[in-house]
Protein backbone atom coordinates (compact mmCIF):
# COMPACT_ATOMS: atom_id res chain seq x y z
CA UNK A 1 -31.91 1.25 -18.84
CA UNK A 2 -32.29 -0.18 -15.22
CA UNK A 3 -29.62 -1.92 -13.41
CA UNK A 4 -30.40 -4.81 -11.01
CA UNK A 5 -29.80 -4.65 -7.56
CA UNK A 6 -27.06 -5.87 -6.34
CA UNK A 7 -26.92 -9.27 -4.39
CA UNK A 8 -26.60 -8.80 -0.69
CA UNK A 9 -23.23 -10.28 -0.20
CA UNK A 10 -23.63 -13.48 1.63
CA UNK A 11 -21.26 -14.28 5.15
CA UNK A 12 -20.64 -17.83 6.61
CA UNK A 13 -19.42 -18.38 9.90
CA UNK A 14 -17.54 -21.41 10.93
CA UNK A 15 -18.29 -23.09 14.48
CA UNK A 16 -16.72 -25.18 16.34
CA UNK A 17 -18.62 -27.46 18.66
CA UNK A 18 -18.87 -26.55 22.56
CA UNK A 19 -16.38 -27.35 24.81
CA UNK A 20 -17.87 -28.54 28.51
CA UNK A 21 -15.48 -28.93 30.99
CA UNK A 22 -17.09 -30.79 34.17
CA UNK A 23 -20.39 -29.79 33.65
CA UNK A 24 -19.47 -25.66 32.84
CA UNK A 25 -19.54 -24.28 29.22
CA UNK A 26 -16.08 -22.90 28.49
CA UNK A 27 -16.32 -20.45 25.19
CA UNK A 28 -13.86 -21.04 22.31
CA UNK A 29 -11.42 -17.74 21.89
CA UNK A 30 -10.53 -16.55 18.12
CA UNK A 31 -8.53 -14.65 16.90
CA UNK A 32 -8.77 -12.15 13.87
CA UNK A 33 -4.61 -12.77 13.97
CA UNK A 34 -1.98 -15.44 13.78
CA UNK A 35 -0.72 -16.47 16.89
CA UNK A 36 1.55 -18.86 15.55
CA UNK A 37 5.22 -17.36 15.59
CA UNK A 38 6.17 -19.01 12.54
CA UNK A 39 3.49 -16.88 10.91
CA UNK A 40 4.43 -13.59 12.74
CA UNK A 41 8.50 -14.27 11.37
CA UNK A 42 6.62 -14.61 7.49
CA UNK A 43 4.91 -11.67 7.86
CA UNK A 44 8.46 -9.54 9.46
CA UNK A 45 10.26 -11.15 6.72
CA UNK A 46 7.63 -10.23 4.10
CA UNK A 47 7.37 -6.82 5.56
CA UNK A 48 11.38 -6.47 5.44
CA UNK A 49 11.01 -7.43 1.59
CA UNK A 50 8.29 -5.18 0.87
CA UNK A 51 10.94 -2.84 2.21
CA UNK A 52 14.05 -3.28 0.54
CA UNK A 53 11.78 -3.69 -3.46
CA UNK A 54 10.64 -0.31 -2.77
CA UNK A 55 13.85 1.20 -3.30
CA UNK A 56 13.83 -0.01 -7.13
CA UNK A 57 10.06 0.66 -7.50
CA UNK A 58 8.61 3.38 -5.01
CA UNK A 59 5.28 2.02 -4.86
CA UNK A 60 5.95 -1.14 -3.14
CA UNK A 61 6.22 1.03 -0.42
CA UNK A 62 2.66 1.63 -0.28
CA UNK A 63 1.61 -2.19 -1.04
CA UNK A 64 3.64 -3.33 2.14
CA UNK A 65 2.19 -0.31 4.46
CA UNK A 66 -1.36 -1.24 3.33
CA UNK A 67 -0.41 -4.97 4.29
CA UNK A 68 1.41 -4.64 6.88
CA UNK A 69 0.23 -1.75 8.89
CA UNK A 70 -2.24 -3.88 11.42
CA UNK A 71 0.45 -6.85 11.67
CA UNK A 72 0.77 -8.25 15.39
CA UNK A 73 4.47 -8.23 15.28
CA UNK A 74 5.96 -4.52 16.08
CA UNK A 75 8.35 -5.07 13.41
CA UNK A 76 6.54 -5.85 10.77
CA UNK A 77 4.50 -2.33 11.44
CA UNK A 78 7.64 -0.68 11.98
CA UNK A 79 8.65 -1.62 9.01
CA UNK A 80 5.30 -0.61 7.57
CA UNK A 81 5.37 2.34 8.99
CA UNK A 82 9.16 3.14 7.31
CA UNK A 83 7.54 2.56 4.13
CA UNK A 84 4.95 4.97 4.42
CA UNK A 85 7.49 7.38 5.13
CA UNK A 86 9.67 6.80 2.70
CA UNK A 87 7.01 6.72 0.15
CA UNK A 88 6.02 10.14 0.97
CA UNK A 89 9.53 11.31 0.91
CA UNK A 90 9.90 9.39 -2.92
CA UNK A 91 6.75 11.04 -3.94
CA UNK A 92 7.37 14.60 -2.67
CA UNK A 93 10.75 14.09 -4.10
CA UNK A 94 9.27 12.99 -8.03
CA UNK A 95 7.10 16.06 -8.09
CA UNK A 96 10.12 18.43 -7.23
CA UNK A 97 11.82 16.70 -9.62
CA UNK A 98 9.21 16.17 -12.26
CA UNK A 99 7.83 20.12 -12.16
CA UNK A 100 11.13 22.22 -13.48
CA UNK A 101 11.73 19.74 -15.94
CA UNK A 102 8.35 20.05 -17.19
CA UNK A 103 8.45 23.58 -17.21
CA UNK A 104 11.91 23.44 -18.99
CA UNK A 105 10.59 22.10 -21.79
CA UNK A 106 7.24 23.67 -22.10
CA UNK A 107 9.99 27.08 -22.52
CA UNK A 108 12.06 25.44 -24.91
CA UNK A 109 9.25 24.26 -27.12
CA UNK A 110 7.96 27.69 -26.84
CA UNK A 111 11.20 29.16 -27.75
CA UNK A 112 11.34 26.87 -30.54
CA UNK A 113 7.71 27.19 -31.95
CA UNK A 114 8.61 31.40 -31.65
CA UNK A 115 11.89 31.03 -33.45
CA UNK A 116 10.81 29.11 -36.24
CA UNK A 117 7.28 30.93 -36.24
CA UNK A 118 9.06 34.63 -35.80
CA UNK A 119 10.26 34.95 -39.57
CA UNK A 120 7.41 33.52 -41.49
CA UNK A 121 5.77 36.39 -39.54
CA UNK A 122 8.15 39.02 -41.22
């Protein structure tokens, strides 16, 4: 069976008309970025919350790094930045956790499956 090609994925631009000031073309600037400060506090506050959730649920700490880690505002990649530690620490800290407790009860199953298995044997 033969799969179709995939479309080439299309990309608009958006322009805005020149700008001549006394006779001289002056180029528009953009920005990839908010500029706006009210949007630079949203994303610091939403980088703050991404923060404090990851305590309950460790994996919001990689949600608000990924988000947050190319943010214009130094807090908001601080922030980020915290939360890719502290994920690292949470997940280094579930597989120390998670590994003797595993192995604990692969032994005691074990133990159990010989005891009971030991004197049907006999």
């Amino acid at each position: 069976m033969k799969h179709k090609p995939l479309p080439e994925p299309t990309i608009t631009y958006q322009y805005s008309p020149q700008q001549y000031v006394q006779g001289q073309y002056v180029p528009q600037q953009y920005s990839q970025y908010p500029q706006n400060g009210t949007q630079l506090e949203q994303e610091r506050q939403s980088a703050l919350i991404y923060f404090v959730f990851g305590f309950f649920c460790f994996c919001v700490w990689w949600c608000g790094y990924k988000n947050y880690k190319d943010s214009l505002d130094s807090q908001a990649r601080t922030f980020s930045k915290l939360s890719l530690i502290f994920f690292i620490i949470s997940i280094i800290g579930t597989i120390l956790t998670l590994v003797p407790v595993v192995l604990y009860f692969g032994y005691f199953i074990m133990f159990i499956i010989a005891a009971i298995a030991d004197p049907l044997i006999s």
